[in-house]
PDB file of N, CA and C in Angstrom:
ATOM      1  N   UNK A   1      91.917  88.974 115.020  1.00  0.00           N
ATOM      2  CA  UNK A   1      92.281  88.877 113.630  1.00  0.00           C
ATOM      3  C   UNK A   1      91.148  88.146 112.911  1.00  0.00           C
ATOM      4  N   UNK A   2      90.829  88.534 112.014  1.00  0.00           N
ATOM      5  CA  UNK A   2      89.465  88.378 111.130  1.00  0.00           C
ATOM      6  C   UNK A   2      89.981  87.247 109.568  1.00  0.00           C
ATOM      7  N   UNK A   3      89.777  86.239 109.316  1.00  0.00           N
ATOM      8  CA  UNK A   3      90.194  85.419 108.369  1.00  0.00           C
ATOM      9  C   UNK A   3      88.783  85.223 107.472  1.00  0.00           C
ATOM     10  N   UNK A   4      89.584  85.749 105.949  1.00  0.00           N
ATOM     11  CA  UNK A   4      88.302  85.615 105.196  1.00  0.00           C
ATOM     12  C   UNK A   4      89.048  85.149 104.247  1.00  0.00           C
ATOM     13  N   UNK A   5      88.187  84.274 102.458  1.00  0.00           N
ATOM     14  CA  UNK A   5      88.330  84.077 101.870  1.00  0.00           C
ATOM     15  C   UNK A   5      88.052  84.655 100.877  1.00  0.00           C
ATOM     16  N   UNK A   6      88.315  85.321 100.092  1.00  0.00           N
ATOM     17  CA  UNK A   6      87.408  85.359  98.940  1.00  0.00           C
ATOM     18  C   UNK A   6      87.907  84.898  97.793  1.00  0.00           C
ATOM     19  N   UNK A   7      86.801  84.088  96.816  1.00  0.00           N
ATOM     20  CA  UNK A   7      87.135  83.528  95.518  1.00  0.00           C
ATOM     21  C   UNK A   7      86.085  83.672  94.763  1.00  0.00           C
ATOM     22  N   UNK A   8      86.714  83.441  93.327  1.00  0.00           N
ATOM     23  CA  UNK A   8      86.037  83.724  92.416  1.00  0.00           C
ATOM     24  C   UNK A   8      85.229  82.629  91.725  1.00  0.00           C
ATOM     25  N   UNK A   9      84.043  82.805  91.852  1.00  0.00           N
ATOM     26  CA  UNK A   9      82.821  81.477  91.624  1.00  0.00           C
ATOM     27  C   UNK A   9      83.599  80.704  90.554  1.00  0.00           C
ATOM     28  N   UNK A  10      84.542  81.213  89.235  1.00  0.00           N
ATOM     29  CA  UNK A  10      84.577  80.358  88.284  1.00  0.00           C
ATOM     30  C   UNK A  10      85.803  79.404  88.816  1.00  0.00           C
ATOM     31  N   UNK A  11      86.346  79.612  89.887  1.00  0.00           N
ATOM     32  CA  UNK A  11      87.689  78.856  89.717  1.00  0.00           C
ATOM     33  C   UNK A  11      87.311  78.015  92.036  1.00  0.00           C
ATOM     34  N   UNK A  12      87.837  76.890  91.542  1.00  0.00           N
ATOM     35  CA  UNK A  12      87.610  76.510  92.984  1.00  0.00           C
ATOM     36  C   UNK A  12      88.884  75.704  93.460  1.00  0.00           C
ATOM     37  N   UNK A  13      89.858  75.570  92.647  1.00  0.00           N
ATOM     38  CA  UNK A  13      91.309  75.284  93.097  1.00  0.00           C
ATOM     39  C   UNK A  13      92.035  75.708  94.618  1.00  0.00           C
ATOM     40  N   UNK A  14      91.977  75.206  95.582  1.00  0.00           N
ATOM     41  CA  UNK A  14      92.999  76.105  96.774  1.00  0.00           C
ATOM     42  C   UNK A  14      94.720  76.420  95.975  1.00  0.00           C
ATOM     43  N   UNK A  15      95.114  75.798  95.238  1.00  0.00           N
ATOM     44  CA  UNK A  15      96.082  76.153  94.788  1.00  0.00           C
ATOM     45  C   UNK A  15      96.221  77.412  93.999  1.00  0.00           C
ATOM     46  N   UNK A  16      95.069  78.250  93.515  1.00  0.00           N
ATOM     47  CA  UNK A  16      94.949  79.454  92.973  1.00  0.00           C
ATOM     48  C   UNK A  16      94.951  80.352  93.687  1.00  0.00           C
ATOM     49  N   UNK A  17      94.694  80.118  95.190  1.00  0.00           N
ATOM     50  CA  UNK A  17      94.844  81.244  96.240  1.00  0.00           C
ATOM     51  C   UNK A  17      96.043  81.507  97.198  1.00  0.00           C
ATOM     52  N   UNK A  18      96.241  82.727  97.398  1.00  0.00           N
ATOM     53  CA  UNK A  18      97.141  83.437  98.581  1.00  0.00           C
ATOM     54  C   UNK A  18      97.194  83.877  99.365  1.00  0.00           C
ATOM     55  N   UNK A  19      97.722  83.944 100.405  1.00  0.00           N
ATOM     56  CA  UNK A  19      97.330  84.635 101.277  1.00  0.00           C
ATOM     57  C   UNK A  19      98.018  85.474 101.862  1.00  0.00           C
ATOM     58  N   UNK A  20      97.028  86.586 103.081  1.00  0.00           N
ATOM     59  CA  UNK A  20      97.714  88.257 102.786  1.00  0.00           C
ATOM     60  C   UNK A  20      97.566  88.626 103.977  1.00  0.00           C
ATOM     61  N   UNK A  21      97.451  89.809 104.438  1.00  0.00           N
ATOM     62  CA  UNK A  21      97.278  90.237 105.457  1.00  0.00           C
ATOM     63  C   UNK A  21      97.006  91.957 105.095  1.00  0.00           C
ATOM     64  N   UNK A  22      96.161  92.638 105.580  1.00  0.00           N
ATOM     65  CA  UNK A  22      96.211  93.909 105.261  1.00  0.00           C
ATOM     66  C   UNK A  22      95.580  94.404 106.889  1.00  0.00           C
ATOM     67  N   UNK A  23      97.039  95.413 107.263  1.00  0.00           N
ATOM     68  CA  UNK A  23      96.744  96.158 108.801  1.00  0.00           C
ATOM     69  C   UNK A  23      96.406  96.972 108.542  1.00  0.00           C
ATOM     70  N   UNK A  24      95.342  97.434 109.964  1.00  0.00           N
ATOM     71  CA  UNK A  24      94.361  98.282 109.396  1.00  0.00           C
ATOM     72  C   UNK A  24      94.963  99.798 110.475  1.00  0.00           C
ATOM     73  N   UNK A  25      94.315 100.714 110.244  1.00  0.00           N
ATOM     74  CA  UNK A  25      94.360 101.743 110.642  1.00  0.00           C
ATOM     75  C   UNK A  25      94.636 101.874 112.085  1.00  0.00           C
ATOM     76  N   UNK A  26      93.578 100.800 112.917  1.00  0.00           N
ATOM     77  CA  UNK A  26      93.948 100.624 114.362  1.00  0.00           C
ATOM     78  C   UNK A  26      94.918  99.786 114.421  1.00  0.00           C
ATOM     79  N   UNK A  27      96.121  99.397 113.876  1.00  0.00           N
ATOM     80  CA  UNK A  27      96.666  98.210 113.809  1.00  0.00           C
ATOM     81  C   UNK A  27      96.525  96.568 114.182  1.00  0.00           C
ATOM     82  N   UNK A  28      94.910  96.397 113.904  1.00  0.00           N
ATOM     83  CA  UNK A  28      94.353  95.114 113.785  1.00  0.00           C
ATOM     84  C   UNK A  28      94.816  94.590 112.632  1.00  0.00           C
ATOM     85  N   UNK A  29      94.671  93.179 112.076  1.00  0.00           N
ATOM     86  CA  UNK A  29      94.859  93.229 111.133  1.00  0.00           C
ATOM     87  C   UNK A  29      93.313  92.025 110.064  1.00  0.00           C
ATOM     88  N   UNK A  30      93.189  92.129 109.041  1.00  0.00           N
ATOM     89  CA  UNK A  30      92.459  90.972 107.923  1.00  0.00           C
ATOM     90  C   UNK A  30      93.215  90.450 108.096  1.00  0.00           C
ATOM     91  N   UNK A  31      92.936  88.959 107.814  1.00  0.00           N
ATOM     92  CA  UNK A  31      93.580  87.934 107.325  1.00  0.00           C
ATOM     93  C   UNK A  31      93.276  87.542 106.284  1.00  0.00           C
ATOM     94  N   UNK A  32      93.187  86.958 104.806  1.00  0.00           N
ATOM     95  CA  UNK A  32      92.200  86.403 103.962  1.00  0.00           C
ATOM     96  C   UNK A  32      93.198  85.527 102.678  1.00  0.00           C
ATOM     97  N   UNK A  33      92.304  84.660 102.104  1.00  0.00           N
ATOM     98  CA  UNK A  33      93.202  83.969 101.259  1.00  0.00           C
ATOM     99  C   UNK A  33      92.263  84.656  99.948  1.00  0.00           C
ATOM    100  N   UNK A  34      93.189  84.868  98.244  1.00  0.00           N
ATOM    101  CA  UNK A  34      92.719  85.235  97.764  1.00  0.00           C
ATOM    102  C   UNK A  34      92.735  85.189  96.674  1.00  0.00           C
ATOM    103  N   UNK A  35      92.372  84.914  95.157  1.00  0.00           N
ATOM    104  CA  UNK A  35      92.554  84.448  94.238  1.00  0.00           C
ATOM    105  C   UNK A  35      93.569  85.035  93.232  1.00  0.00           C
ATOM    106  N   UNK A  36      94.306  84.041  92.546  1.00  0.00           N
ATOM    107  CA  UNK A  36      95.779  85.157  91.991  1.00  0.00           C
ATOM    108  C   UNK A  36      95.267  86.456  90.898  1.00  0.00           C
ATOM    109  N   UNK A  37      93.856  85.855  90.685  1.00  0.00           N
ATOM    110  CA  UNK A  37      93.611  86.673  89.306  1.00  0.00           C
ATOM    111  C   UNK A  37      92.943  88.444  90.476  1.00  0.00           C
ATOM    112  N   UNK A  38      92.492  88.078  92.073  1.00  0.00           N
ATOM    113  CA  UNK A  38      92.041  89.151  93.141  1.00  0.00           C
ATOM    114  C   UNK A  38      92.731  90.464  92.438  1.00  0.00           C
ATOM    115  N   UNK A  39      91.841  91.632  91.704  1.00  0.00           N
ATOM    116  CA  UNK A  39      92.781  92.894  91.930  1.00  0.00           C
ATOM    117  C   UNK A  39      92.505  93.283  93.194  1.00  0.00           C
ATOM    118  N   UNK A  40      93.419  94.745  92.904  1.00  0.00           N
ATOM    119  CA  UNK A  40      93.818  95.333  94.133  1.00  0.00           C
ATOM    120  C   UNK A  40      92.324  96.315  94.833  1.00  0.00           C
ATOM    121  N   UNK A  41      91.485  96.973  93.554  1.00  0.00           N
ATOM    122  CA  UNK A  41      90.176  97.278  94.099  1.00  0.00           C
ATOM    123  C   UNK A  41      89.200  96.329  95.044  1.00  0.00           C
ATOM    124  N   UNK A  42      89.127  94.856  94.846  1.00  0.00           N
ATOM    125  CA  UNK A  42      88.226  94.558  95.831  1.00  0.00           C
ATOM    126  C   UNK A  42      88.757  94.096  96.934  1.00  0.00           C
ATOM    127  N   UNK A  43      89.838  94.249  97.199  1.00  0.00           N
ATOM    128  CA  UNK A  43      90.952  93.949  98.605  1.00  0.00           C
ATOM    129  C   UNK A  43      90.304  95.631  99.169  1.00  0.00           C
ATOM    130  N   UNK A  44      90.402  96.778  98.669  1.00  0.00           N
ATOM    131  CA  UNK A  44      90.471  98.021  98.995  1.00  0.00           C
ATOM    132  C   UNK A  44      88.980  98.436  99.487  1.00  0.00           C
ATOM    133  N   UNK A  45      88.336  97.415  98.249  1.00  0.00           N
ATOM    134  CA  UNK A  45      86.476  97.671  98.759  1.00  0.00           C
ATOM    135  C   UNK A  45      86.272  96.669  99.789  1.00  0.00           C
ATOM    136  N   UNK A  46      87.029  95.890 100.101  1.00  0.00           N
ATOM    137  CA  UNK A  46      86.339  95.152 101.852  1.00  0.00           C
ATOM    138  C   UNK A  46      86.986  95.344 102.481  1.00  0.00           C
ATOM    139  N   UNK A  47      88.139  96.300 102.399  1.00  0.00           N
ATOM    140  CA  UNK A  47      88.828  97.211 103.857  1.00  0.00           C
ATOM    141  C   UNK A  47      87.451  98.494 104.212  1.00  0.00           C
ATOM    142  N   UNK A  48      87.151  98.961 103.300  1.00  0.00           N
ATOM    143  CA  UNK A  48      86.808  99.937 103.247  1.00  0.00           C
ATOM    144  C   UNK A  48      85.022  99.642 103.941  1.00  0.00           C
ATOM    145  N   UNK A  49      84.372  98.492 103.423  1.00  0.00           N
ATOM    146  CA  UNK A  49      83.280  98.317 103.807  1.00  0.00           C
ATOM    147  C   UNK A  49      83.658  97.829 105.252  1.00  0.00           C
ATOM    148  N   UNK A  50      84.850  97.321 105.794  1.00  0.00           N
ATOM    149  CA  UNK A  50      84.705  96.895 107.184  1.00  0.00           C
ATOM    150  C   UNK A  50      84.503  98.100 108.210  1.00  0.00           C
ATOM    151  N   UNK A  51      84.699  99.069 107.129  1.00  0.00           N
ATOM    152  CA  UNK A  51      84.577 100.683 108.354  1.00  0.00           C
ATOM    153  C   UNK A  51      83.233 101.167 107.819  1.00  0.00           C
ATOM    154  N   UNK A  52      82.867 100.901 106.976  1.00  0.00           N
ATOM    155  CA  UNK A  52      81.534 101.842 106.061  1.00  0.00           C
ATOM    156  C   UNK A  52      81.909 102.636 105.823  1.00  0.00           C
ATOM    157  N   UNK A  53      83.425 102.596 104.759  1.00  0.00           N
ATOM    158  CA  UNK A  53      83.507 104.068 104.079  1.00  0.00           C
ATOM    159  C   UNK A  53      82.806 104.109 103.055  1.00  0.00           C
ATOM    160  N   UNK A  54      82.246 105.339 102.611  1.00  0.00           N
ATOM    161  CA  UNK A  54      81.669 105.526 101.600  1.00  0.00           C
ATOM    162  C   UNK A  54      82.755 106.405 100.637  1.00  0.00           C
ATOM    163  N   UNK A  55      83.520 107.220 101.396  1.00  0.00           N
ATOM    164  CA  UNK A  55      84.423 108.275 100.667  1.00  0.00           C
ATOM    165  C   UNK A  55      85.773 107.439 100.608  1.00  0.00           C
ATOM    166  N   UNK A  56      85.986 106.360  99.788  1.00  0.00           N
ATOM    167  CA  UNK A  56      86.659 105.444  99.293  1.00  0.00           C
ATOM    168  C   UNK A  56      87.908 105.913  98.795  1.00  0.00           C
ATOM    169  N   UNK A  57      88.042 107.468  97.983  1.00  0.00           N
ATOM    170  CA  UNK A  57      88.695 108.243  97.286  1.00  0.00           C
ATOM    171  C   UNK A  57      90.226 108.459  98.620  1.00  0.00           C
ATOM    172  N   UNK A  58      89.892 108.414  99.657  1.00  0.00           N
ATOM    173  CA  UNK A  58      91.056 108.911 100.084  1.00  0.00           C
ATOM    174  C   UNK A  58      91.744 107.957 100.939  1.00  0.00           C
ATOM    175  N   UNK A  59      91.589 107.136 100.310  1.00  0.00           N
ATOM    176  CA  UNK A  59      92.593 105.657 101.597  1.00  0.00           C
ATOM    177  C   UNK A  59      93.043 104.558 100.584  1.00  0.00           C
ATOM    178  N   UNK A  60      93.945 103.904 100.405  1.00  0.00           N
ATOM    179  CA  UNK A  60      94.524 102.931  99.696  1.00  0.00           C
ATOM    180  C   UNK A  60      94.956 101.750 100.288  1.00  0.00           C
ATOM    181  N   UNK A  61      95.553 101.226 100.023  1.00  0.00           N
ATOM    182  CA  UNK A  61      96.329  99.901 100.328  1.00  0.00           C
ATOM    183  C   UNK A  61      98.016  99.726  99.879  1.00  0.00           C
ATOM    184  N   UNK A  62      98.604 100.287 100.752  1.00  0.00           N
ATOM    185  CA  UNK A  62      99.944 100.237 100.566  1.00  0.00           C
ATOM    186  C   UNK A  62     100.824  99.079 100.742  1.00  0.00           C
ATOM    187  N   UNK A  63     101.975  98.696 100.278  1.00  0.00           N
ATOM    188  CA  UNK A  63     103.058  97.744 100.441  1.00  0.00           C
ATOM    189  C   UNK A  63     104.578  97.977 100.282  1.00  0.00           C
ATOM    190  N   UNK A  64     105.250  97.183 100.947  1.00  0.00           N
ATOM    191  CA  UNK A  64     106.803  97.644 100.977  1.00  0.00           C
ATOM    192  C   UNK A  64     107.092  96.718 100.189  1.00  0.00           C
ATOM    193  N   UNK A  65     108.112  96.833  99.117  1.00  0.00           N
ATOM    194  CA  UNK A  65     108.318  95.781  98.491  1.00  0.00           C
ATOM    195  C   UNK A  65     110.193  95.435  98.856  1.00  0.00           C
ATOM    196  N   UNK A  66     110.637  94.093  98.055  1.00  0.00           N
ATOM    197  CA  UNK A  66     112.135  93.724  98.866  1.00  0.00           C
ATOM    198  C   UNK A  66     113.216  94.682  99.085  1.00  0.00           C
ATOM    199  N   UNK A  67     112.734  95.911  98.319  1.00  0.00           N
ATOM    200  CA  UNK A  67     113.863  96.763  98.515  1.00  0.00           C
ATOM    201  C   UNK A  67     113.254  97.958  99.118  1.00  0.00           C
ATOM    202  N   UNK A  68     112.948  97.546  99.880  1.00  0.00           N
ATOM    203  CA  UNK A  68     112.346  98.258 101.315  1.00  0.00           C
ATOM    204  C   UNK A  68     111.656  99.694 100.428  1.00  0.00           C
ATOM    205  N   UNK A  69     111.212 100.000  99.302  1.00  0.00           N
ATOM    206  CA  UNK A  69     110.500 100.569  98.593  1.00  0.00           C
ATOM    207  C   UNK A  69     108.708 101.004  98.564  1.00  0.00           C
ATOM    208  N   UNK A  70     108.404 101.523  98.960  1.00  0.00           N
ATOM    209  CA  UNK A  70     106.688 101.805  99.417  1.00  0.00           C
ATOM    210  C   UNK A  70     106.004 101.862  97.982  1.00  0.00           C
ATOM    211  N   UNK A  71     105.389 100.998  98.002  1.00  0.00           N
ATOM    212  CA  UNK A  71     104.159 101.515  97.006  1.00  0.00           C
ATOM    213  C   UNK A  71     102.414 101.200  97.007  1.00  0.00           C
ATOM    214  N   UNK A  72     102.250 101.813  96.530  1.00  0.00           N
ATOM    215  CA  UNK A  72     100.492 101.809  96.319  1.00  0.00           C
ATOM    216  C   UNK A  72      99.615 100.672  95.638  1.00  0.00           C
ATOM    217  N   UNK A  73      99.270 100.281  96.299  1.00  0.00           N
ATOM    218  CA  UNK A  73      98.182  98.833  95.298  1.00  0.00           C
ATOM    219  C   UNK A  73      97.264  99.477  93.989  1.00  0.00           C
ATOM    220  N   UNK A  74      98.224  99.018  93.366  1.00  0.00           N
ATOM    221  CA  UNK A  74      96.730  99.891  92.011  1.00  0.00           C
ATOM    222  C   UNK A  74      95.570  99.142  92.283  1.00  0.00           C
ATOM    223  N   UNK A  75      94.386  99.539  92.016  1.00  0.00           N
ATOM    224  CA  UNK A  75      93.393  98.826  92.173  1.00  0.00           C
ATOM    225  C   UNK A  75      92.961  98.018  90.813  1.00  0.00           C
ATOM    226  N   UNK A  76      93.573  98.378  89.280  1.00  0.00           N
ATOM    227  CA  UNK A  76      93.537  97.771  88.396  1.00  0.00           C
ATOM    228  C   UNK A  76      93.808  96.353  88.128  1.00  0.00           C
ATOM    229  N   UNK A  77      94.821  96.721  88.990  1.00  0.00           N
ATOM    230  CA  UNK A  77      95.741  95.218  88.658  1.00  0.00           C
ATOM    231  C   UNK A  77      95.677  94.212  89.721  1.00  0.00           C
ATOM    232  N   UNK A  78      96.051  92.935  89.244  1.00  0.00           N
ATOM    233  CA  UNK A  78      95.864  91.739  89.938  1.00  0.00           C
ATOM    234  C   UNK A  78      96.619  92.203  91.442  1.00  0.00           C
ATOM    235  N   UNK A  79      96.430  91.727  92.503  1.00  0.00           N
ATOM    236  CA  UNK A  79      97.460  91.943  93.840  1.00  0.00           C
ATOM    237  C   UNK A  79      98.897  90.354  93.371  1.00  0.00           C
ATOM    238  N   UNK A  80      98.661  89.958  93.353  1.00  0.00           N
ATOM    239  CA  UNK A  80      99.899  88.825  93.047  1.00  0.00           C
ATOM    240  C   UNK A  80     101.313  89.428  91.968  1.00  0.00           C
ATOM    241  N   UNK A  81     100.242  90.105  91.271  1.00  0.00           N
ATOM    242  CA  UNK A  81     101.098  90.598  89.829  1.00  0.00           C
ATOM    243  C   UNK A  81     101.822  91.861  90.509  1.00  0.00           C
ATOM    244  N   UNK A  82     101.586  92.690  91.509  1.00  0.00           N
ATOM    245  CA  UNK A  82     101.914  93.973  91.965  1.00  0.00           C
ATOM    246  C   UNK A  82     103.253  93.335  93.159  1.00  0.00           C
ATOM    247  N   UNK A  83     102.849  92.576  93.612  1.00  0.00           N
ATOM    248  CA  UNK A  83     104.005  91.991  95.278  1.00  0.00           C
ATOM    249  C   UNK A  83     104.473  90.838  94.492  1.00  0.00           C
ATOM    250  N   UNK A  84     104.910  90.193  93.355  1.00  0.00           N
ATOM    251  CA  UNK A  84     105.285  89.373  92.542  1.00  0.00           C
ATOM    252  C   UNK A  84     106.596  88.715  93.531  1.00  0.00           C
ATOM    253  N   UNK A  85     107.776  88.734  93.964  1.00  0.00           N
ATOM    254  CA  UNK A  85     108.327  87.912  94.526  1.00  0.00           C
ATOM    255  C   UNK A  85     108.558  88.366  96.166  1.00  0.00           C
ATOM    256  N   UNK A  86     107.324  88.516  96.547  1.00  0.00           N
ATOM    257  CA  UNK A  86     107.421  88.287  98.102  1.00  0.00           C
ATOM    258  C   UNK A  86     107.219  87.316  98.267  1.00  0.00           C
ATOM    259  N   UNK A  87     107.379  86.676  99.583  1.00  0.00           N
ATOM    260  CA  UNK A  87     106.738  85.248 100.216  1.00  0.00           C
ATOM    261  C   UNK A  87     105.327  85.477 100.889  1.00  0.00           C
ATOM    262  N   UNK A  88     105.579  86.641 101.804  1.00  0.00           N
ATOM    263  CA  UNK A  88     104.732  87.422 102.527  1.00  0.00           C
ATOM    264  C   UNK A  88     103.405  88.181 102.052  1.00  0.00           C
ATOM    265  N   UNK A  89     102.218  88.315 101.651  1.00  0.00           N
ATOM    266  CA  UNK A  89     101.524  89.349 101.488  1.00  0.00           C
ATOM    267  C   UNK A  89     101.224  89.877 102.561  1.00  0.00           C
ATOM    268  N   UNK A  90     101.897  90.907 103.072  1.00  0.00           N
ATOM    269  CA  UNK A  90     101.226  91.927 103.818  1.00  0.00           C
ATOM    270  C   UNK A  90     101.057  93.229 103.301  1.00  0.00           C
ATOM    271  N   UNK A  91     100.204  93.786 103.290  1.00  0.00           N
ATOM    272  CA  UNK A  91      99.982  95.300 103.109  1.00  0.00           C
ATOM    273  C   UNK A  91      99.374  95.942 104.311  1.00  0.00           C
ATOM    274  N   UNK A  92      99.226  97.371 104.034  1.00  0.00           N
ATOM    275  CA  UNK A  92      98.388  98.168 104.853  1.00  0.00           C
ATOM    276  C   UNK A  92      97.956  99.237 104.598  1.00  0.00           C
ATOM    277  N   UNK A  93      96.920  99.656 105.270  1.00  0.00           N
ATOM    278  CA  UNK A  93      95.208 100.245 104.771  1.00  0.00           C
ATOM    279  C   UNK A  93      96.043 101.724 105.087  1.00  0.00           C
ATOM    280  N   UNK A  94      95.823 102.837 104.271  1.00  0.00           N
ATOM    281  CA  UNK A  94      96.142 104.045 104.934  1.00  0.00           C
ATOM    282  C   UNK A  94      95.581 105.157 104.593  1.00  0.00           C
ATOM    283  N   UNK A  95      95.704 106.506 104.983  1.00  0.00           N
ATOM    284  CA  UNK A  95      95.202 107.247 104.001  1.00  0.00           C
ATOM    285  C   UNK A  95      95.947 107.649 103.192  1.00  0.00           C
ATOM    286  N   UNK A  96      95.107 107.910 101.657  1.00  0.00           N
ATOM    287  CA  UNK A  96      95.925 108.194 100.301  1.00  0.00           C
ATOM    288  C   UNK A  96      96.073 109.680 100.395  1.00  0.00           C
ATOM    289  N   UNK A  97      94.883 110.480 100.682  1.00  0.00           N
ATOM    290  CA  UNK A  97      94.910 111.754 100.755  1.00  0.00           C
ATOM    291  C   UNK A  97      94.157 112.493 101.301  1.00  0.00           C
ATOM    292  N   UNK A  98      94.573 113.437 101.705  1.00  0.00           N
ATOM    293  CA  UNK A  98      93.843 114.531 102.904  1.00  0.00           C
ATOM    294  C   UNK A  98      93.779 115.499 101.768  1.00  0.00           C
ATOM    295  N   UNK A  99      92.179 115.948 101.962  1.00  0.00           N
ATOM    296  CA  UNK A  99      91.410 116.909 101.674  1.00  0.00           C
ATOM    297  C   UNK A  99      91.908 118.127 101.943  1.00  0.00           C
ATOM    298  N   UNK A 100      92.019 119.300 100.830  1.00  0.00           N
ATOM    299  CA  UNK A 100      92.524 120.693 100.988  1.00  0.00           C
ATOM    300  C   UNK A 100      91.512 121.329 101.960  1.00  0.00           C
ATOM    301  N   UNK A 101      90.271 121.374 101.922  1.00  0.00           N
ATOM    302  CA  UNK A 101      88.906 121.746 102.771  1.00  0.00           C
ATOM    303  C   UNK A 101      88.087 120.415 103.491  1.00  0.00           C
ATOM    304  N   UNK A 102      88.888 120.056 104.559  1.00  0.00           N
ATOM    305  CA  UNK A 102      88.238 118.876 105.049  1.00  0.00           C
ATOM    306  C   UNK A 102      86.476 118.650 105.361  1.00  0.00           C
ATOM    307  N   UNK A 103      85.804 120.215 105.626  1.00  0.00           N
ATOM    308  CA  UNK A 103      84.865 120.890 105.588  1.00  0.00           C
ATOM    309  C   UNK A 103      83.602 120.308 104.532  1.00  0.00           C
ATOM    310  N   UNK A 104      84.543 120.121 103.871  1.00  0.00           N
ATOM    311  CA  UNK A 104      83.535 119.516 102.222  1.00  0.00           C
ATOM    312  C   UNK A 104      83.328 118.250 101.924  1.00  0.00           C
ATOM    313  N   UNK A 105      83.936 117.396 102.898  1.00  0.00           N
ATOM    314  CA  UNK A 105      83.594 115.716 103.273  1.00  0.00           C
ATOM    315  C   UNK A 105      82.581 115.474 103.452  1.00  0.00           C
ATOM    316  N   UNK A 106      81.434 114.875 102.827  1.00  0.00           N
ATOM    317  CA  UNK A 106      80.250 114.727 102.836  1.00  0.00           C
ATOM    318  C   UNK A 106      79.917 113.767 104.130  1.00  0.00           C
ATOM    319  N   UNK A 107      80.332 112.479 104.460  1.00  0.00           N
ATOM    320  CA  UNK A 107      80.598 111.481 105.636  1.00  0.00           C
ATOM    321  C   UNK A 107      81.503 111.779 106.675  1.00  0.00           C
ATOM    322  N   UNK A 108      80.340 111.755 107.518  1.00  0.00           N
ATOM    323  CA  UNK A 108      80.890 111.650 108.976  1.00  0.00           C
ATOM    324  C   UNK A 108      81.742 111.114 109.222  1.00  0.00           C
ATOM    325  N   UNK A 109      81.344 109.580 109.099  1.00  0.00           N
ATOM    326  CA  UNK A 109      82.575 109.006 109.331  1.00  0.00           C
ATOM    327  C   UNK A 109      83.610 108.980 109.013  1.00  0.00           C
ATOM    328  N   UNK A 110      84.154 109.685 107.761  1.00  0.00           N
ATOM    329  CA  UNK A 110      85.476 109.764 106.866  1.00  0.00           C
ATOM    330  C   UNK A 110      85.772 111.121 107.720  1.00  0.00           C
ATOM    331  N   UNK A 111      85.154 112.139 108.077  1.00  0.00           N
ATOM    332  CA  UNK A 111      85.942 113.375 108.505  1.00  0.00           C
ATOM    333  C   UNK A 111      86.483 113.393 110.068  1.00  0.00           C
ATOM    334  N   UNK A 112      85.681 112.224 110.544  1.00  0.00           N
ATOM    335  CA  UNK A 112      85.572 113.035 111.947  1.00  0.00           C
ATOM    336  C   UNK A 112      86.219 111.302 112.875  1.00  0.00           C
ATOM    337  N   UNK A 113      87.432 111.565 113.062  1.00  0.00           N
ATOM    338  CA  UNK A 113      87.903 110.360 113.878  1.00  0.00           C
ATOM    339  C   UNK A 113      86.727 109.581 115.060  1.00  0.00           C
ATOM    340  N   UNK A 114      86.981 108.521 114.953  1.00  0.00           N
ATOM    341  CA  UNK A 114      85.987 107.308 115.248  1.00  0.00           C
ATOM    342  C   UNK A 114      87.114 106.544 116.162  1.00  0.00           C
ATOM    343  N   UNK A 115      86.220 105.211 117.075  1.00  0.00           N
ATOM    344  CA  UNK A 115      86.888 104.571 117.554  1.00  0.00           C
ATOM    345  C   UNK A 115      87.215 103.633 116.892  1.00  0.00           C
ATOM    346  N   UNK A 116      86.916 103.283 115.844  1.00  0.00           N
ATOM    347  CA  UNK A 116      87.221 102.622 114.624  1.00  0.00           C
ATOM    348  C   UNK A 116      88.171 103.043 114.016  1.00  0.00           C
ATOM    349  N   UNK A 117      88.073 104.252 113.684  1.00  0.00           N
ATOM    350  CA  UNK A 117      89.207 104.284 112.455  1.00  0.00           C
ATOM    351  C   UNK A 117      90.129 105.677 113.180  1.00  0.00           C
ATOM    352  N   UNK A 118      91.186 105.321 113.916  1.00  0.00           N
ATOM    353  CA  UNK A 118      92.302 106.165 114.192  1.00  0.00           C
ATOM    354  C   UNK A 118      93.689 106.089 113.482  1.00  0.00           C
TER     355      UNK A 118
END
């Protein structure tokens, strides 16, 4: 399990941060603490750089919320503001969408299963 921080240079409070968990594809998981204002895009861009995706377009960051309800991390919006009364942040990394012509995937690594990313 991999524990990271990330914060935002203007604010250095530990009380501004949370912490999450996002399982990954192999069911490893991040660990990281993260700032309340963190959207959901740069949680999605350092899942994504831990594999070197480049084809970013087809994998998200999903969550169950208390009423056992699935949804999608917008990447717009803050992550705190989206899981608002969990205790828990956990999410997980998945794919958003499969390609009608998988053929036309420019990256290897996004088309073609890896020992990384199953």
């Amino acid at each position: 399990m991999k524990m990271l921080r990330f914060r935002s240079p203007s604010v250095s409070s530990l009380a501004q941060e949370v912490q999450c968990t996002v399982r990954l594809l192999d069911d490893s998981e991040i660990s990281c603490s993260i700032q309340r204002d963190t959207k959901g895009q740069f949680l999605l861009d350092h899942v994504c750089n831990q594999y070197s995706l480049l084809e970013k377009d087809y994998f998200g960051i999903r969550y169950v919320d208390p009423e056992k309800q699935r949804h999608w991390l917008d990447p717009s919006k803050p992550v705190v503001k989206q899981m608002k009364c969990q205790q828990a942040y956990t999410m997980c990394f998945r794919v958003k969408f499969y390609p009608q012509e998988p053929i036309k995937i420019k990256e290897e690594l996004t088309s073609e299963p890896s020992e990384q990313i199953v």
